[in-house]
PDB file of N, CA and C in Angstrom:
ATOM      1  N   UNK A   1      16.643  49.728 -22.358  1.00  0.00           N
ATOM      2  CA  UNK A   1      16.922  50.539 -21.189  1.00  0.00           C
ATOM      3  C   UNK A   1      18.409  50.388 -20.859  1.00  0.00           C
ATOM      4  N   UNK A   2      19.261  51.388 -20.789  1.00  0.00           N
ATOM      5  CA  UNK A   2      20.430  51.539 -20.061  1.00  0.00           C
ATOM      6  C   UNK A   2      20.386  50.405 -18.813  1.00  0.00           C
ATOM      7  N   UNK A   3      21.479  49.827 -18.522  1.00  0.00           N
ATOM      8  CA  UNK A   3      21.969  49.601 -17.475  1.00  0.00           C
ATOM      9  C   UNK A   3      22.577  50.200 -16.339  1.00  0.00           C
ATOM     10  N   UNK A   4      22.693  50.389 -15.269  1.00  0.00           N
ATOM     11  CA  UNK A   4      23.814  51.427 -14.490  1.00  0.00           C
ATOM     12  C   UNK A   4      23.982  50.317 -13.437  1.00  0.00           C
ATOM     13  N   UNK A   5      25.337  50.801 -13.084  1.00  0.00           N
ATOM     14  CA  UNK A   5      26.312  50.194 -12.408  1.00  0.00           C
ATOM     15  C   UNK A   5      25.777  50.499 -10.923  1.00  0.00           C
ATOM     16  N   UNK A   6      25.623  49.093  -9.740  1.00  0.00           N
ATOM     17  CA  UNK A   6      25.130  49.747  -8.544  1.00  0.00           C
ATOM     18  C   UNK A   6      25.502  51.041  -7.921  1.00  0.00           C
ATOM     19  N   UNK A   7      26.846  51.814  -8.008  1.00  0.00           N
ATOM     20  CA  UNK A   7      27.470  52.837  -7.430  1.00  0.00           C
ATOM     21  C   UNK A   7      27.793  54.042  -9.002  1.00  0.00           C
ATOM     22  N   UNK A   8      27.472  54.760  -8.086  1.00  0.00           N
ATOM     23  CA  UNK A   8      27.604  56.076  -8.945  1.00  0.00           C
ATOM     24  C   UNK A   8      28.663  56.954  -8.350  1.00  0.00           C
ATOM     25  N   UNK A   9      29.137  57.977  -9.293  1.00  0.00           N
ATOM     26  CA  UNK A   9      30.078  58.829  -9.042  1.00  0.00           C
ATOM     27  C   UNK A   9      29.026  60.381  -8.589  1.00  0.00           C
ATOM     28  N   UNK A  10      29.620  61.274  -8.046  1.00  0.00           N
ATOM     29  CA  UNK A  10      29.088  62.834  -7.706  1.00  0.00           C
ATOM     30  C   UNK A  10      28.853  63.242  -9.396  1.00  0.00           C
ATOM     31  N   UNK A  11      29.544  63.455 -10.191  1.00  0.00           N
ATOM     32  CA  UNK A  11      29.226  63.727 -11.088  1.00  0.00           C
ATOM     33  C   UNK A  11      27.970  63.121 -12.000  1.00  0.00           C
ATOM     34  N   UNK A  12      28.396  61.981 -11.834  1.00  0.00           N
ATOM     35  CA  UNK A  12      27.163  61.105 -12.409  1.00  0.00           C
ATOM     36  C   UNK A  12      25.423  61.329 -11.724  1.00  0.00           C
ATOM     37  N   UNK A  13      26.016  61.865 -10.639  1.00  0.00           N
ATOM     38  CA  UNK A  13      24.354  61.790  -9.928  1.00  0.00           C
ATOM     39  C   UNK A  13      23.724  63.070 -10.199  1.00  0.00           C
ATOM     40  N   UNK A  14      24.895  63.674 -10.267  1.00  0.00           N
ATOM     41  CA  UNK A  14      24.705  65.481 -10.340  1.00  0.00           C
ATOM     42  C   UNK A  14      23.672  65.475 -11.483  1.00  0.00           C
ATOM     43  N   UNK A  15      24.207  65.064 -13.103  1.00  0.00           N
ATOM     44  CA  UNK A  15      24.203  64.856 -14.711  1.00  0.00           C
ATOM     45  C   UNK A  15      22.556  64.411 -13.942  1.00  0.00           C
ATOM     46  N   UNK A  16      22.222  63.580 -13.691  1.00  0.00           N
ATOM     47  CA  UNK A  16      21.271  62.717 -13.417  1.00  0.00           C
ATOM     48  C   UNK A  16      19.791  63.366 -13.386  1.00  0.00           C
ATOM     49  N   UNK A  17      20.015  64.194 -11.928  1.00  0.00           N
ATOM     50  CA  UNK A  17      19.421  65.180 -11.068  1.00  0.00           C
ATOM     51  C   UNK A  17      19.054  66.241 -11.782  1.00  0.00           C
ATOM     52  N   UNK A  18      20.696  66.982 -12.713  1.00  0.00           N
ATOM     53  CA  UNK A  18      20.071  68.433 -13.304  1.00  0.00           C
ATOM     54  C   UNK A  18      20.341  69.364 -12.562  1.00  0.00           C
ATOM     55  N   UNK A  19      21.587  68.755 -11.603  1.00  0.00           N
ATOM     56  CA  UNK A  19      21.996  70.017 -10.273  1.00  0.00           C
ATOM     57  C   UNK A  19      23.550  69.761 -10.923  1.00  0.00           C
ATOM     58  N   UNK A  20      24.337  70.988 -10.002  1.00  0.00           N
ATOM     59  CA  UNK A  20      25.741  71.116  -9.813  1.00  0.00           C
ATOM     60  C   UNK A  20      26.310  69.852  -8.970  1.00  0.00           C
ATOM     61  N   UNK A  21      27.609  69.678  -9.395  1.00  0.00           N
ATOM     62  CA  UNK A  21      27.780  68.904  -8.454  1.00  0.00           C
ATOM     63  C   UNK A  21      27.907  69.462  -7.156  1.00  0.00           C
ATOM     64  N   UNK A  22      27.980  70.628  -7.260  1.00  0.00           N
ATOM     65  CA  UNK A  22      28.752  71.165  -5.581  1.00  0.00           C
ATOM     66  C   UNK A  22      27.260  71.632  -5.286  1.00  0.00           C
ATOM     67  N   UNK A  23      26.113  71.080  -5.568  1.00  0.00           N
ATOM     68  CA  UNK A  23      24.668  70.872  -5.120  1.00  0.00           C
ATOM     69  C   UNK A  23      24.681  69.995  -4.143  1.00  0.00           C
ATOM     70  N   UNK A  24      25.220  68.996  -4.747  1.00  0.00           N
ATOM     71  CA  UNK A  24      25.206  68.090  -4.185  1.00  0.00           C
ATOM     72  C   UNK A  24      26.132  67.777  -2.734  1.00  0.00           C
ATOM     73  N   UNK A  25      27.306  68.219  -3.166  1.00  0.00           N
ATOM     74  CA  UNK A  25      28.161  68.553  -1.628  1.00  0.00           C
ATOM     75  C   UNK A  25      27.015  69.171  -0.290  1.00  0.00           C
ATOM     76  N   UNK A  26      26.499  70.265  -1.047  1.00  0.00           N
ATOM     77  CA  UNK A  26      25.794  71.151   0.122  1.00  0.00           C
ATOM     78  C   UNK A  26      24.724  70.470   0.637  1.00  0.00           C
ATOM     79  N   UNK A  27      24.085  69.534  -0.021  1.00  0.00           N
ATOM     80  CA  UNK A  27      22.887  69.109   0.229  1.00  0.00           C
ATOM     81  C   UNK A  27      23.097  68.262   1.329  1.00  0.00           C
ATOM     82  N   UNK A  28      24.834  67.400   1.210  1.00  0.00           N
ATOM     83  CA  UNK A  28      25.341  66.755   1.771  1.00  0.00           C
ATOM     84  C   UNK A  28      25.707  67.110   3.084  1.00  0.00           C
ATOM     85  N   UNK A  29      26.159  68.478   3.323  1.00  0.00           N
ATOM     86  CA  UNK A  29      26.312  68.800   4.638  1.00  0.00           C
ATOM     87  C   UNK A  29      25.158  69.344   5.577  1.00  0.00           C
ATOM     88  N   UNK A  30      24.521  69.250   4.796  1.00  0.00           N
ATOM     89  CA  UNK A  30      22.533  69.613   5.248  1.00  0.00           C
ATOM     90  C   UNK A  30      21.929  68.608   5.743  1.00  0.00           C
ATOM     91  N   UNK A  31      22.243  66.903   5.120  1.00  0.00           N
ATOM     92  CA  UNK A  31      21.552  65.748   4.841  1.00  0.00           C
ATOM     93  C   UNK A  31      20.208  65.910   4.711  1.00  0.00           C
ATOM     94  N   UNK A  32      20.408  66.739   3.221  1.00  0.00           N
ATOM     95  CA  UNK A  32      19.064  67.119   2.231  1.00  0.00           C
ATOM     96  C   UNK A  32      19.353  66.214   1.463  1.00  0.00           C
ATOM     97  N   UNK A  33      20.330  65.840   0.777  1.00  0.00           N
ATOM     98  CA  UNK A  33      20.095  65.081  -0.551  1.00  0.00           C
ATOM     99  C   UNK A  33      19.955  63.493  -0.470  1.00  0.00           C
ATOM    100  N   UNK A  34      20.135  62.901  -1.221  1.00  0.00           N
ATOM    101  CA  UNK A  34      20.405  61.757  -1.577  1.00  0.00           C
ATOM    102  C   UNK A  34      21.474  60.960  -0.617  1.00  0.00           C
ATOM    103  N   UNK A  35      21.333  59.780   0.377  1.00  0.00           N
ATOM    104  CA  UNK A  35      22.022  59.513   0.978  1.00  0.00           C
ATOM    105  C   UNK A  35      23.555  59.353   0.172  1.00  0.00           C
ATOM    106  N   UNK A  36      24.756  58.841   0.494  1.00  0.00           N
ATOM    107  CA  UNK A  36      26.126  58.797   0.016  1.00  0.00           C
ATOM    108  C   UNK A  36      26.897  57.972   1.055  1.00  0.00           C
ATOM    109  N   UNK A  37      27.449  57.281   0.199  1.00  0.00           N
ATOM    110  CA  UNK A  37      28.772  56.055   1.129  1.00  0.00           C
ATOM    111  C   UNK A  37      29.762  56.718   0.623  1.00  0.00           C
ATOM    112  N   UNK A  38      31.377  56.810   1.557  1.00  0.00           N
ATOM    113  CA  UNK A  38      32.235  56.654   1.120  1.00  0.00           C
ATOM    114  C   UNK A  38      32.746  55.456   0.700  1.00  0.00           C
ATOM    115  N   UNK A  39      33.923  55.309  -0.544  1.00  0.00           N
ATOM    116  CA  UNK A  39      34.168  54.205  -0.805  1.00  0.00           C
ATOM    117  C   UNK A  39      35.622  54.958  -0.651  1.00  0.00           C
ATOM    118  N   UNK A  40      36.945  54.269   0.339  1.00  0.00           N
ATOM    119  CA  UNK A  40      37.884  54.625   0.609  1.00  0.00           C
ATOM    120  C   UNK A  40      37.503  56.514   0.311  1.00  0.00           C
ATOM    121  N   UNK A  41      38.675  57.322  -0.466  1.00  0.00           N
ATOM    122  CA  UNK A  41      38.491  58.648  -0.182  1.00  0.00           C
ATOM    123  C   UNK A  41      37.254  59.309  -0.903  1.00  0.00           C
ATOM    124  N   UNK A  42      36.594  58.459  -1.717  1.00  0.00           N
ATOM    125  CA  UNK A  42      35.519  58.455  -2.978  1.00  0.00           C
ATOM    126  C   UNK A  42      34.482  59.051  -2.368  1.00  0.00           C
ATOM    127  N   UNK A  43      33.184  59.344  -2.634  1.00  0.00           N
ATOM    128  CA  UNK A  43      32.142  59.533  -2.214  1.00  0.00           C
ATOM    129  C   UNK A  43      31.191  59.215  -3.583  1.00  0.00           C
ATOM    130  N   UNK A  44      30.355  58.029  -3.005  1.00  0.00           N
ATOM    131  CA  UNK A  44      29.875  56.743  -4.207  1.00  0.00           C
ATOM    132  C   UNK A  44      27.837  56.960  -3.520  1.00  0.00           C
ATOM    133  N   UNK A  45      27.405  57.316  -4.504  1.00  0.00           N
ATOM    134  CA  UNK A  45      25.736  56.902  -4.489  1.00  0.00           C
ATOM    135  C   UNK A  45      25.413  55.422  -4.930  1.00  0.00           C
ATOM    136  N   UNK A  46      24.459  55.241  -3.689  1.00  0.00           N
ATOM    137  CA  UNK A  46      23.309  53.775  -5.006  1.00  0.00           C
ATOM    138  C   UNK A  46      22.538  54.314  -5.164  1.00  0.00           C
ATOM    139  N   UNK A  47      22.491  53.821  -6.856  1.00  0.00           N
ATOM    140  CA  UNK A  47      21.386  54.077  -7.658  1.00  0.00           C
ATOM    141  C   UNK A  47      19.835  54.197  -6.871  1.00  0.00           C
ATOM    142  N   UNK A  48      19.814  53.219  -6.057  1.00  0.00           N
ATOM    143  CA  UNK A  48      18.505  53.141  -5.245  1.00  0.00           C
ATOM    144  C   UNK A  48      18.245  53.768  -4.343  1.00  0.00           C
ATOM    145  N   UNK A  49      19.515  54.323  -3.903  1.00  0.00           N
ATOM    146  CA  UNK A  49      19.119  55.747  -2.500  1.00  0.00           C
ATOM    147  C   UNK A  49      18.776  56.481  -3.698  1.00  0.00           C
ATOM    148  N   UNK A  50      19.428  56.700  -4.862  1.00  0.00           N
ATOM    149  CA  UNK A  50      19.305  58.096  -5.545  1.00  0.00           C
ATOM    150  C   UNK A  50      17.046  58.475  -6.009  1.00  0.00           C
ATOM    151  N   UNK A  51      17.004  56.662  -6.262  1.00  0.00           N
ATOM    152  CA  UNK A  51      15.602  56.955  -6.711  1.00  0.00           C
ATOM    153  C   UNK A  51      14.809  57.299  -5.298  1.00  0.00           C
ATOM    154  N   UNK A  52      15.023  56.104  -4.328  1.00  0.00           N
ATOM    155  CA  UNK A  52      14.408  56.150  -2.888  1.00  0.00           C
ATOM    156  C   UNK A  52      13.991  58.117  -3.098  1.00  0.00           C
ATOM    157  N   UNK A  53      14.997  58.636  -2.770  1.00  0.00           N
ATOM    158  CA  UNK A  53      15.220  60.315  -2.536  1.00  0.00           C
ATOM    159  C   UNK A  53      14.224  61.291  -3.459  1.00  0.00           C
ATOM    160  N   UNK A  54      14.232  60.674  -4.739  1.00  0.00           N
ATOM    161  CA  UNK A  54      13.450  61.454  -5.877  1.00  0.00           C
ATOM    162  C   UNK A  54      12.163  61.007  -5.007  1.00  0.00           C
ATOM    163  N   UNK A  55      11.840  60.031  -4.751  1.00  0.00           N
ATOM    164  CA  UNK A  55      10.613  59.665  -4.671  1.00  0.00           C
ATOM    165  C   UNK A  55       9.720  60.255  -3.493  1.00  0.00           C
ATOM    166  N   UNK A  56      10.860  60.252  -2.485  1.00  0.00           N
ATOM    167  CA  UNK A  56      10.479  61.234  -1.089  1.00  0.00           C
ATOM    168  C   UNK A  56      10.570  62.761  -1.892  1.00  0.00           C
ATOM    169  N   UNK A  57      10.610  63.229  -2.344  1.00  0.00           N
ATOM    170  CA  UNK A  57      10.581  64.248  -2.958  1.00  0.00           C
ATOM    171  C   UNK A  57       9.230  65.041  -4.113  1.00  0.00           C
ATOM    172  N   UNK A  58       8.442  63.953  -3.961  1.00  0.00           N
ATOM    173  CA  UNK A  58       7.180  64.143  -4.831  1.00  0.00           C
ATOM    174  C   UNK A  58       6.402  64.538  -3.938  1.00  0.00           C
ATOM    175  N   UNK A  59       5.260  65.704  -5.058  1.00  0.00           N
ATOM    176  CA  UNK A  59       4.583  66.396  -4.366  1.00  0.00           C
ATOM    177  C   UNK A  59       3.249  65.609  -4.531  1.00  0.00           C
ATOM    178  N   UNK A  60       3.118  64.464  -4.936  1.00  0.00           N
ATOM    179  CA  UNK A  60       2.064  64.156  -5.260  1.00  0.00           C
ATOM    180  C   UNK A  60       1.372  63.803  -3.692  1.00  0.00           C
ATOM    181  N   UNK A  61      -0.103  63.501  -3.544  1.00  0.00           N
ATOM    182  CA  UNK A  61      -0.469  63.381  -2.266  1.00  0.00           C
ATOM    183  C   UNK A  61      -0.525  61.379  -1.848  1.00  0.00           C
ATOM    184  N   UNK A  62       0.049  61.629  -0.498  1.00  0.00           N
ATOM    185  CA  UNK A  62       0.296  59.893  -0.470  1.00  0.00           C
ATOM    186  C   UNK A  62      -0.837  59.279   0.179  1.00  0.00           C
ATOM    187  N   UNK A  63      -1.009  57.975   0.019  1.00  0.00           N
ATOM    188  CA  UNK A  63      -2.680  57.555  -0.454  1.00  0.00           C
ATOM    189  C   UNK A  63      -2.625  57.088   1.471  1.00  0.00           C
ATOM    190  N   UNK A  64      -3.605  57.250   1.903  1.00  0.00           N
ATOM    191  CA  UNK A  64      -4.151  57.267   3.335  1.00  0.00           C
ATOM    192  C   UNK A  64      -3.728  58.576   4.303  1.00  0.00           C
ATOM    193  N   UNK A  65      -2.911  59.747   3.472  1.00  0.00           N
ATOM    194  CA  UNK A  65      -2.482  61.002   4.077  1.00  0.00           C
ATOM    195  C   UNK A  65      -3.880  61.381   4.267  1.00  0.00           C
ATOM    196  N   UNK A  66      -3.907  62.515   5.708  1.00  0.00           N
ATOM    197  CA  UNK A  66      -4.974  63.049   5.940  1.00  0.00           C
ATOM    198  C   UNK A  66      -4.750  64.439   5.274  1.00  0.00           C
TER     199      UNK A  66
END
């Protein structure tokens, strides 16, 4: 298994996802997507918001939902 580095780049998350990066901008000014830190002028994902997000994102049904 690959390793990845705790912080990701926009591009990198984009590649990831299967979206544009400027998906990702928009989603950003929505706070639809994937949470995001700045790092000084950067704008840096963790890997673990990125999964956290996929995961809120499943349609599957969650176990004690009515």
């Amino acid at each position: 298994m690959e390793q990845r580095n705790p912080l990701a780049a926009t591009p990198e998350v984009a590649a990831y996802l299967g979206v544009p990066v400027q998906t990702l901008y928009v989603w950003r000014t929505k706070s639809e997507g994937p949470r995001a830190v700045r790092v000084g002028k950067h704008l840096r994902y963790r890997w673990s918001d990125v999964d956290a997000w996929i995961e809120s994102q499943s349609d599957r049904p969650r176990v004690g939902a009515a």
